[in-house]
N, C-alpha and C. Protein backbone atom coordinates (compact mmCIF):
# COMPACT_ATOMS: atom_id res chain seq x y z
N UNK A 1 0.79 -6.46 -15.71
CA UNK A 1 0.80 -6.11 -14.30
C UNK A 1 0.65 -7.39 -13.49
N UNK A 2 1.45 -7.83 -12.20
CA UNK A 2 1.55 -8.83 -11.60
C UNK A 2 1.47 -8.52 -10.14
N UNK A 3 0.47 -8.76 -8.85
CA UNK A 3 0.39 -8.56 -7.86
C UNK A 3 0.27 -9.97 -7.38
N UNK A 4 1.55 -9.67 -6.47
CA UNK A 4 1.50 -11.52 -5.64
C UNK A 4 0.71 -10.59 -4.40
N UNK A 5 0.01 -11.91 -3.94
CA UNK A 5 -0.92 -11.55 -3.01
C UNK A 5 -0.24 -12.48 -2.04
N UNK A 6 -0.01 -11.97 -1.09
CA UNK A 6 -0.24 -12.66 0.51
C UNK A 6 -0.72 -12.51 2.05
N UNK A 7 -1.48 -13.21 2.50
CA UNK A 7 -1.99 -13.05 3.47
C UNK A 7 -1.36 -14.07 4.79
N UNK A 8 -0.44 -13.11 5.66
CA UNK A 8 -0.39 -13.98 6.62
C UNK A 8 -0.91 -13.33 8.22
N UNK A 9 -1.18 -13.20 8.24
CA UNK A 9 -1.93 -12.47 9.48
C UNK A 9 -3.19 -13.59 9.95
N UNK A 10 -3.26 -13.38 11.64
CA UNK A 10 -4.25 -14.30 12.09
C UNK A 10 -5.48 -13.54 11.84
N UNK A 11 -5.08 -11.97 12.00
CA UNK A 11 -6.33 -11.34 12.08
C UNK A 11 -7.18 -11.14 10.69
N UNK A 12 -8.11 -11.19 10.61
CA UNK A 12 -9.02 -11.31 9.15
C UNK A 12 -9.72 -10.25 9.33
N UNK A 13 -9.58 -9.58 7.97
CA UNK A 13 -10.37 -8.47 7.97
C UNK A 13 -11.75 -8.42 7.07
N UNK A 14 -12.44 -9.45 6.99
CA UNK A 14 -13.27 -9.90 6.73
C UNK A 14 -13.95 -8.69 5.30
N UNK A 15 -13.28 -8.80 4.13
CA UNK A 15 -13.62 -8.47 2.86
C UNK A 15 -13.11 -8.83 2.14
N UNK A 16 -12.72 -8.49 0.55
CA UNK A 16 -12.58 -8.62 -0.38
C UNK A 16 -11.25 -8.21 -0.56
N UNK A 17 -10.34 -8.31 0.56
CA UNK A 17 -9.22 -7.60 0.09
C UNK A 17 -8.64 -7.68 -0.56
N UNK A 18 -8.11 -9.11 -1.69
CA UNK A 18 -7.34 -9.01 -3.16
C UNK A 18 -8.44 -8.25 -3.95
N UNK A 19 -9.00 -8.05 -4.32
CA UNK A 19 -9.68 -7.10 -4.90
C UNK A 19 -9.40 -5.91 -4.48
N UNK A 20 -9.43 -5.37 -3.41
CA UNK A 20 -9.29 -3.90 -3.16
C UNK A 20 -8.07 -3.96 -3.42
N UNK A 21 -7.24 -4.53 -2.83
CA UNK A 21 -5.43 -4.06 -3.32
C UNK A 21 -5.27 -3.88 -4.81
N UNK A 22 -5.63 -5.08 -5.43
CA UNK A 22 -5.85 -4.88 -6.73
C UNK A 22 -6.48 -3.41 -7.86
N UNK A 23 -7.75 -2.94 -7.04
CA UNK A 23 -7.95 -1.66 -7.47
C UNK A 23 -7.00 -0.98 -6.82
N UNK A 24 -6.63 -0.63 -6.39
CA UNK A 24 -5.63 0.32 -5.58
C UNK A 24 -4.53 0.26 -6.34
N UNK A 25 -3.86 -0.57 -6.64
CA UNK A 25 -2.61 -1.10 -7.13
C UNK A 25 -2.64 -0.33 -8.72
N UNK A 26 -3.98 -1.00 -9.19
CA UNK A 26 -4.37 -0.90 -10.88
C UNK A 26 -4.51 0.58 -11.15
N UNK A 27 -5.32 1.04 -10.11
CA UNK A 27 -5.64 2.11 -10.12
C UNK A 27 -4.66 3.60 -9.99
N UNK A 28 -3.82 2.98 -8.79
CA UNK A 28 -3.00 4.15 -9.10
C UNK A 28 -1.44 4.35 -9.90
N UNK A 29 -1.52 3.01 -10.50
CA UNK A 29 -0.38 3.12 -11.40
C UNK A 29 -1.30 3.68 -13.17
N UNK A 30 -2.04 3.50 -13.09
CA UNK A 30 -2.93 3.92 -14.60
C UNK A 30 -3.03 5.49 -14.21
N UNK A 31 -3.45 6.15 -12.74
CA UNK A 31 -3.55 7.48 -12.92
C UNK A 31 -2.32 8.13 -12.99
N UNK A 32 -1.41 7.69 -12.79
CA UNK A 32 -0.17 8.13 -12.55
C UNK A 32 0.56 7.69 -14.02
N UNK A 33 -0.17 7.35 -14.84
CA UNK A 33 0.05 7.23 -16.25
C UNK A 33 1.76 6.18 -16.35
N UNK A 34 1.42 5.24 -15.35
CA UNK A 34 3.09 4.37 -15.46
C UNK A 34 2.83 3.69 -16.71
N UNK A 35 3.40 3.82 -17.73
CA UNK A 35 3.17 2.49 -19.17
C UNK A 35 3.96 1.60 -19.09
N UNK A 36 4.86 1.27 -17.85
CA UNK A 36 5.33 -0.19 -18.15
C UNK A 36 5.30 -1.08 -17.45
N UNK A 37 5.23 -2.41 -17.91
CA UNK A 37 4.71 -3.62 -17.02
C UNK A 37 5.23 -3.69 -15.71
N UNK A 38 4.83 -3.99 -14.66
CA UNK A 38 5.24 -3.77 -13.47
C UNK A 38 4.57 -4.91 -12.02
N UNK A 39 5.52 -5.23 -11.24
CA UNK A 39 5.21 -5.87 -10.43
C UNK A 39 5.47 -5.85 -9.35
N UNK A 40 4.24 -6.05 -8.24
CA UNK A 40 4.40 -5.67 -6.67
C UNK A 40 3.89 -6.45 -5.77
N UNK A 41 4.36 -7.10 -5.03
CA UNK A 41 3.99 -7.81 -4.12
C UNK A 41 3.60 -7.06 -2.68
N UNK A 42 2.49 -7.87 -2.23
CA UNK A 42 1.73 -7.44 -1.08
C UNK A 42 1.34 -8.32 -0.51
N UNK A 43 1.87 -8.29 1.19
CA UNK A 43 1.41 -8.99 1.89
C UNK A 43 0.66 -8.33 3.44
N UNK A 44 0.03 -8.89 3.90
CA UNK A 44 -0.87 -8.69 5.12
C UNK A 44 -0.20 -9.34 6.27
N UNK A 45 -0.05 -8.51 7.02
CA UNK A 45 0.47 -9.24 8.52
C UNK A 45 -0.23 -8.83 9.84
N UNK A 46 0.29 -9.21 10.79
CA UNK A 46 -0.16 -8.94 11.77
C UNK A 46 0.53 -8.11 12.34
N UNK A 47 0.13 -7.11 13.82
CA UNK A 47 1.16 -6.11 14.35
C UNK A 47 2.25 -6.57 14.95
N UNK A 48 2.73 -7.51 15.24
CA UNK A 48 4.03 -7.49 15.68
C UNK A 48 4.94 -8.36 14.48
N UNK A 49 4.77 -8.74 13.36
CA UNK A 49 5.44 -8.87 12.89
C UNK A 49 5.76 -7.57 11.56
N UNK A 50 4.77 -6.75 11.64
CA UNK A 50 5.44 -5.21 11.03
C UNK A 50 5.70 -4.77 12.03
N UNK A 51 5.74 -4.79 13.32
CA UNK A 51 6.65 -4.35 14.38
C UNK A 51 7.98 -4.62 14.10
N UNK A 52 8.17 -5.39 14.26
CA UNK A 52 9.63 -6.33 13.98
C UNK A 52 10.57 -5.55 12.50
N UNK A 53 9.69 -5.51 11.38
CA UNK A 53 10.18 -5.53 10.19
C UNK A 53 10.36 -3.69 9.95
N UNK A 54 9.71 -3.11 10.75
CA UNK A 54 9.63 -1.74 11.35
C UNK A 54 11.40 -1.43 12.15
N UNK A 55 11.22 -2.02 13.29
CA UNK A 55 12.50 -2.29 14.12
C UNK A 55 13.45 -2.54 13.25
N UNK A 56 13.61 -3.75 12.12
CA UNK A 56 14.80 -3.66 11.33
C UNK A 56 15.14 -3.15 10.36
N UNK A 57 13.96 -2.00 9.35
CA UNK A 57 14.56 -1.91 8.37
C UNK A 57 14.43 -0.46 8.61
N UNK A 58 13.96 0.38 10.02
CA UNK A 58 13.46 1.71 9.94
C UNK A 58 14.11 2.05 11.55
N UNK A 59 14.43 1.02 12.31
CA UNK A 59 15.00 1.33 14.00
C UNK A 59 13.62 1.92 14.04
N UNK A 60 12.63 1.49 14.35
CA UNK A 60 11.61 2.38 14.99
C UNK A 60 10.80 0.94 15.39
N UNK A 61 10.60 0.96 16.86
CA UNK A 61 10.15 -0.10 17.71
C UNK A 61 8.57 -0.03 17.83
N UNK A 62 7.89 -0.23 16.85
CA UNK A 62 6.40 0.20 17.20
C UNK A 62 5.83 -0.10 15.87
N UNK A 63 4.72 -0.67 16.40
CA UNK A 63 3.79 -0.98 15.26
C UNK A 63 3.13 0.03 14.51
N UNK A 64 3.06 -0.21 13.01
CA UNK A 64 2.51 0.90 11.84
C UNK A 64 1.47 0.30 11.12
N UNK A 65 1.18 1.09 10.29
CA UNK A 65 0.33 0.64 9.26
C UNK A 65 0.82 -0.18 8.17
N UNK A 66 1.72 0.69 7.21
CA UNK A 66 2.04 -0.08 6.20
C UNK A 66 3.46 0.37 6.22
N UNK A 67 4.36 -0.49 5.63
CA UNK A 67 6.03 -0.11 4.76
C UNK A 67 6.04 -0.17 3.61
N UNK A 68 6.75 0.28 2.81
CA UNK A 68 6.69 0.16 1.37
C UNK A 68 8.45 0.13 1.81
N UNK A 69 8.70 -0.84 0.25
CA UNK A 69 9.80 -1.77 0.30
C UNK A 69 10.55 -1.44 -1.42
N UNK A 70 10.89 0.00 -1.51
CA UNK A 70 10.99 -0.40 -3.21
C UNK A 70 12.30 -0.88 -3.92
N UNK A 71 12.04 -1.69 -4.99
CA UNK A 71 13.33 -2.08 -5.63
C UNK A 71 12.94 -1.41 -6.92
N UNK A 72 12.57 -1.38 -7.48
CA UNK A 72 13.19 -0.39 -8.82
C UNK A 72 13.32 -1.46 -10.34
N UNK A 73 14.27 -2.75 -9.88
CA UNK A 73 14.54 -3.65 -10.91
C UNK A 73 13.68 -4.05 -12.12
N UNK A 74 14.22 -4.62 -12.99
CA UNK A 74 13.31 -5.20 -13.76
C UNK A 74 13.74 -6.77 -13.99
N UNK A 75 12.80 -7.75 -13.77
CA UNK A 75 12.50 -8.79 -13.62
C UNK A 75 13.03 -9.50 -14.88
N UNK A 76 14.39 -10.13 -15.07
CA UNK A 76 14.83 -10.76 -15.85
C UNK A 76 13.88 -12.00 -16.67
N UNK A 77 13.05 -12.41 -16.07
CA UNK A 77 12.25 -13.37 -16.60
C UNK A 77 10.82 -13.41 -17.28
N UNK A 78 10.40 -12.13 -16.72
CA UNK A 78 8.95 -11.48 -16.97
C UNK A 78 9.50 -9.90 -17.36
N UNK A 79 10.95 -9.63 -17.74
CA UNK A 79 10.87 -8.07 -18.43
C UNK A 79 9.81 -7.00 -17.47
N UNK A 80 9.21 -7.28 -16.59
CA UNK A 80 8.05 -6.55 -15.54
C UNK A 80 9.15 -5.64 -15.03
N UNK A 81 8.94 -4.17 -14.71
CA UNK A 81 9.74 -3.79 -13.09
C UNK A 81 9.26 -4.10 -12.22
N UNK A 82 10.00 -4.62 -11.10
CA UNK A 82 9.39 -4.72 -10.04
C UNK A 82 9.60 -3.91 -8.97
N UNK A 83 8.38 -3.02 -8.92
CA UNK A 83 8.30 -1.95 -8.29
C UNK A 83 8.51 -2.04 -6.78
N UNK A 84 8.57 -2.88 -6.06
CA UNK A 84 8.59 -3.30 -4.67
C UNK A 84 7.79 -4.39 -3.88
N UNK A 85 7.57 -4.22 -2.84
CA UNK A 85 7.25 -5.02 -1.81
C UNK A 85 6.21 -4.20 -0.78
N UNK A 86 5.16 -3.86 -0.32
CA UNK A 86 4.28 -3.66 0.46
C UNK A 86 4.20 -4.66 1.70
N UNK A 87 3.92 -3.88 2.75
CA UNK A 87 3.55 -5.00 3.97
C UNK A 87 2.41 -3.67 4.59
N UNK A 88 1.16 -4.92 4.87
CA UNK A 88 -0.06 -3.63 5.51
C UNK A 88 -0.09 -4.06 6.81
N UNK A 89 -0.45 -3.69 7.90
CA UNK A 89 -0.97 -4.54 9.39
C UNK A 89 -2.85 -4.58 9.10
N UNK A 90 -2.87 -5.63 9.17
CA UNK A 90 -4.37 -6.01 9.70
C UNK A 90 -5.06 -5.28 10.78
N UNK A 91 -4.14 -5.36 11.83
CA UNK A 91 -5.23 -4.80 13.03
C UNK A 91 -5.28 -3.20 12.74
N UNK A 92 -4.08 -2.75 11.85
CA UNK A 92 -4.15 -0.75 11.74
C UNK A 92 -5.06 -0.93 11.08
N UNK A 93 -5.39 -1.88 9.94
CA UNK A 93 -6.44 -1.43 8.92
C UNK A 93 -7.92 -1.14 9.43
N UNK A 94 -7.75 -2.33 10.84
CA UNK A 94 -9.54 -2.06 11.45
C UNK A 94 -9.51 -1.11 12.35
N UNK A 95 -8.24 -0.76 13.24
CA UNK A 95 -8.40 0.19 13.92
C UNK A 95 -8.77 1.43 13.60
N UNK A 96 -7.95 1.69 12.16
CA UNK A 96 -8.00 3.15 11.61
C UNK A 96 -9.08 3.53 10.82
N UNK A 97 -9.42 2.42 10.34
CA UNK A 97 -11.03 2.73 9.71
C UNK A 97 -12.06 2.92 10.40
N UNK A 98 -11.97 2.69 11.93
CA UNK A 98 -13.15 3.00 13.33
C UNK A 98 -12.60 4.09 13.53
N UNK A 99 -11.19 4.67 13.68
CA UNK A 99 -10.80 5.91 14.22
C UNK A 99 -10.84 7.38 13.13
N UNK A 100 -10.96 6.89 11.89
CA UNK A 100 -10.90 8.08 10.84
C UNK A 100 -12.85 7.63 10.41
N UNK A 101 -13.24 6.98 10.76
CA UNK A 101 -15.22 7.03 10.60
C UNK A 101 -14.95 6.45 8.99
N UNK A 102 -14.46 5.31 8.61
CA UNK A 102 -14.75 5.17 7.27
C UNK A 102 -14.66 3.49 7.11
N UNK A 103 -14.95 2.92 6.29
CA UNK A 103 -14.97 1.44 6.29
C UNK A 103 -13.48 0.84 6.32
N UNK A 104 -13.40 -0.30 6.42
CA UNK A 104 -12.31 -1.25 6.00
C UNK A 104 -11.44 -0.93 4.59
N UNK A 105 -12.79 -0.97 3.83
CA UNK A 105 -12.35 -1.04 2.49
C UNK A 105 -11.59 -0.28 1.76
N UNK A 106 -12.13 0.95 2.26
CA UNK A 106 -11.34 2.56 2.44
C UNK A 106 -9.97 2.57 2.80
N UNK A 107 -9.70 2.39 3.82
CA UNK A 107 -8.70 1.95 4.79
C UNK A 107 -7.96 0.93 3.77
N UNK A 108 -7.88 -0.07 3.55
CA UNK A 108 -7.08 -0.96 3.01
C UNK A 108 -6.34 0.09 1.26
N UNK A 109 -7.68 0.37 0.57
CA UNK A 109 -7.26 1.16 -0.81
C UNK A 109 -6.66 2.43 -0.53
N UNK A 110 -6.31 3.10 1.12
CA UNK A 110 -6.03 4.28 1.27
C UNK A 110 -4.67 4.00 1.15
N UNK A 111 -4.06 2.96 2.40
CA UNK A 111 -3.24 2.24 2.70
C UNK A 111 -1.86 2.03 1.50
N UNK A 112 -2.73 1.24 0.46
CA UNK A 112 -1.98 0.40 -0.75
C UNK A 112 -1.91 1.65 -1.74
N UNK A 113 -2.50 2.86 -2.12
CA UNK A 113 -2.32 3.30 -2.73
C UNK A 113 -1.29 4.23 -2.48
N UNK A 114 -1.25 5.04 -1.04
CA UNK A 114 -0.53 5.44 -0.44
C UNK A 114 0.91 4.72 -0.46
N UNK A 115 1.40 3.52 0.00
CA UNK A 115 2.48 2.99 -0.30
C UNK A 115 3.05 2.56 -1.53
N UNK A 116 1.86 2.42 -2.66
CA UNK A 116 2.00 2.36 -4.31
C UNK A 116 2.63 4.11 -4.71
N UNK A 117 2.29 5.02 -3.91
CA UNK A 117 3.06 5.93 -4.69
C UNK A 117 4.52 6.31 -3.72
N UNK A 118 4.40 5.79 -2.64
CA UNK A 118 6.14 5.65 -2.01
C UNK A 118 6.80 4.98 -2.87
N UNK A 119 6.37 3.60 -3.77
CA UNK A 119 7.47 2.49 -5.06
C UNK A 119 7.31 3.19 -6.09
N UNK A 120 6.48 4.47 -6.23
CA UNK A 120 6.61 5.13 -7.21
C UNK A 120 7.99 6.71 -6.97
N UNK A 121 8.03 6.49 -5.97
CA UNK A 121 9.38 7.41 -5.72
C UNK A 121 8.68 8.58 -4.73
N UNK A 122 7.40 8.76 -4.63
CA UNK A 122 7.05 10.20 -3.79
C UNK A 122 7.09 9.77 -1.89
N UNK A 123 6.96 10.80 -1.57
CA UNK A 123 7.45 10.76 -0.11
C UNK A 123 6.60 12.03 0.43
N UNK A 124 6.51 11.84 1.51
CA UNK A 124 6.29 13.34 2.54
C UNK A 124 6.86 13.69 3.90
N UNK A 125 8.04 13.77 3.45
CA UNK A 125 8.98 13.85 4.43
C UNK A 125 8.52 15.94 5.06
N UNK A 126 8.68 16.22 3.99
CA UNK A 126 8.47 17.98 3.49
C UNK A 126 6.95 17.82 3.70
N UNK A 127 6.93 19.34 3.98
CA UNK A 127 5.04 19.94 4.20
C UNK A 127 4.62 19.83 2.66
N UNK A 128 5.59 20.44 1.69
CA UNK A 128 5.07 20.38 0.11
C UNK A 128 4.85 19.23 -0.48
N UNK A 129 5.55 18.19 -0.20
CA UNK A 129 5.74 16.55 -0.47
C UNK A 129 4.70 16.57 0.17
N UNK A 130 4.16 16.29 1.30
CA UNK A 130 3.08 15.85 1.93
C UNK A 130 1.21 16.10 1.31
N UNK A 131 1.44 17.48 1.13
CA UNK A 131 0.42 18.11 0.49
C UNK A 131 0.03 17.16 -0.70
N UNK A 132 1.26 17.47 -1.98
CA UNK A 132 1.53 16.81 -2.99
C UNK A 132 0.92 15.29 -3.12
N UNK A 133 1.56 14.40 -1.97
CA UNK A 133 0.93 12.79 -1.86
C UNK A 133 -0.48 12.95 -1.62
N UNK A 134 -0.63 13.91 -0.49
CA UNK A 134 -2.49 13.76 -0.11
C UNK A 134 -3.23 13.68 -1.03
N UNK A 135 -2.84 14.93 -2.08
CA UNK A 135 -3.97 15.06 -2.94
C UNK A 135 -3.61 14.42 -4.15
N UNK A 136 -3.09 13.34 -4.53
CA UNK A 136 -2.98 12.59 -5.43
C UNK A 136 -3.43 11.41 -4.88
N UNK A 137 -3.61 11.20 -3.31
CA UNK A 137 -4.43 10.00 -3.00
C UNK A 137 -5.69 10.48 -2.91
N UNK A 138 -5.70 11.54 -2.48
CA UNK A 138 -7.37 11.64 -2.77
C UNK A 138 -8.10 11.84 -4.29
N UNK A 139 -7.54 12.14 -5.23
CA UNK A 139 -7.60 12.02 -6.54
C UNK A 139 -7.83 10.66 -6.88
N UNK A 140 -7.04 9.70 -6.39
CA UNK A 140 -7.02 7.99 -7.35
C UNK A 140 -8.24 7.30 -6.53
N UNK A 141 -8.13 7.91 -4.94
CA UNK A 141 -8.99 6.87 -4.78
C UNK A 141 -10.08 7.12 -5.04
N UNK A 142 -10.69 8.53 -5.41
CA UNK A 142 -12.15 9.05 -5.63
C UNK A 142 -11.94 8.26 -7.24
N UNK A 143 -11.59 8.54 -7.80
CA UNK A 143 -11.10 7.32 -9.16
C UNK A 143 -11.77 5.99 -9.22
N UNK A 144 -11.01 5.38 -8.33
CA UNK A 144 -11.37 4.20 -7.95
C UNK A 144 -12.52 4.27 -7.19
N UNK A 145 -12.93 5.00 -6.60
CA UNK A 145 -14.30 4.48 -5.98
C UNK A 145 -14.30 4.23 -4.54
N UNK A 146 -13.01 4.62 -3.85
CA UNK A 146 -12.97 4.27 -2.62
C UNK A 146 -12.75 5.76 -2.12
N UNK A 147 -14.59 6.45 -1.62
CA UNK A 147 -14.22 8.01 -0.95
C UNK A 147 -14.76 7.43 0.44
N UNK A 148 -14.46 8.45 1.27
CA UNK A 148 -14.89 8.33 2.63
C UNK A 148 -16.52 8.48 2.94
């Protein structure tokens, strides 16, 4: 398993966050029983540049939380799939963790796990899809250790 980490955002969210992505990441590809090597990159930005990346790859002019970016491939050099690309916003992560009453930390592993099972193919476009994702994030992250 290979997680490139990047942080470009001014805003700091003052924790441990390769670690939490990391559980998040580890965590919900092991509950979701994936057995093959796999790799995902994650980076941290700020809101207007997932504004931007929002605007071009979704036409939707407004800042979000996270995108998930999946490719599917497998990595000619490391045999890994590489499951995709993640982008989180910094400032959603502090906003939404003051607005849903729960820490940062929460917030960041809700975030990554949530977009770890969009590169895993699920969606909630549908009320049943939706249901379906909730309670498999609330499953991994009580797993992991990140409850509200």
């Amino acid at each position: 398993m290979t997680v490139y980490y990047n942080y470009e955002a001014q805003t700091r969210l003052h924790i441990p966050w390769m670690m939490i992505i990391g559980d998040a990441v580890t965590g919900t590809l092991e509950y979701m029983k994936f057995k093959k090597e796999a790799e995902v990159s994650v980076t941290v930005v700020d809101g207007e540049e997932i504004r931007a990346l929002n605007k071009e790859f979704r036409d939707i002019d407004k800042v979000t939380d996270v995108l998930s970016f999946p490719i599917g491939d497998k990595n000619p050099d490391t045999g890994e799939i590489v499951l995709g690309d993640i982008v989180l916003c910094a400032e959603k992560i502090i906003s939404q963790a003051q607005e849903y009453g729960h820490t940062r930390k929460r917030e960041l592993a809700f975030l990554t796990c949530h977009s770890m099972l969009h590169l895993l193919g699920y969606d909630h476009i549908e009320d049943k899809e939706r249901e379906e994702m909730e309670a498999l994030q609330k499953k991994i992250l009580e797993k992991i250790g990140y409850i509200r």
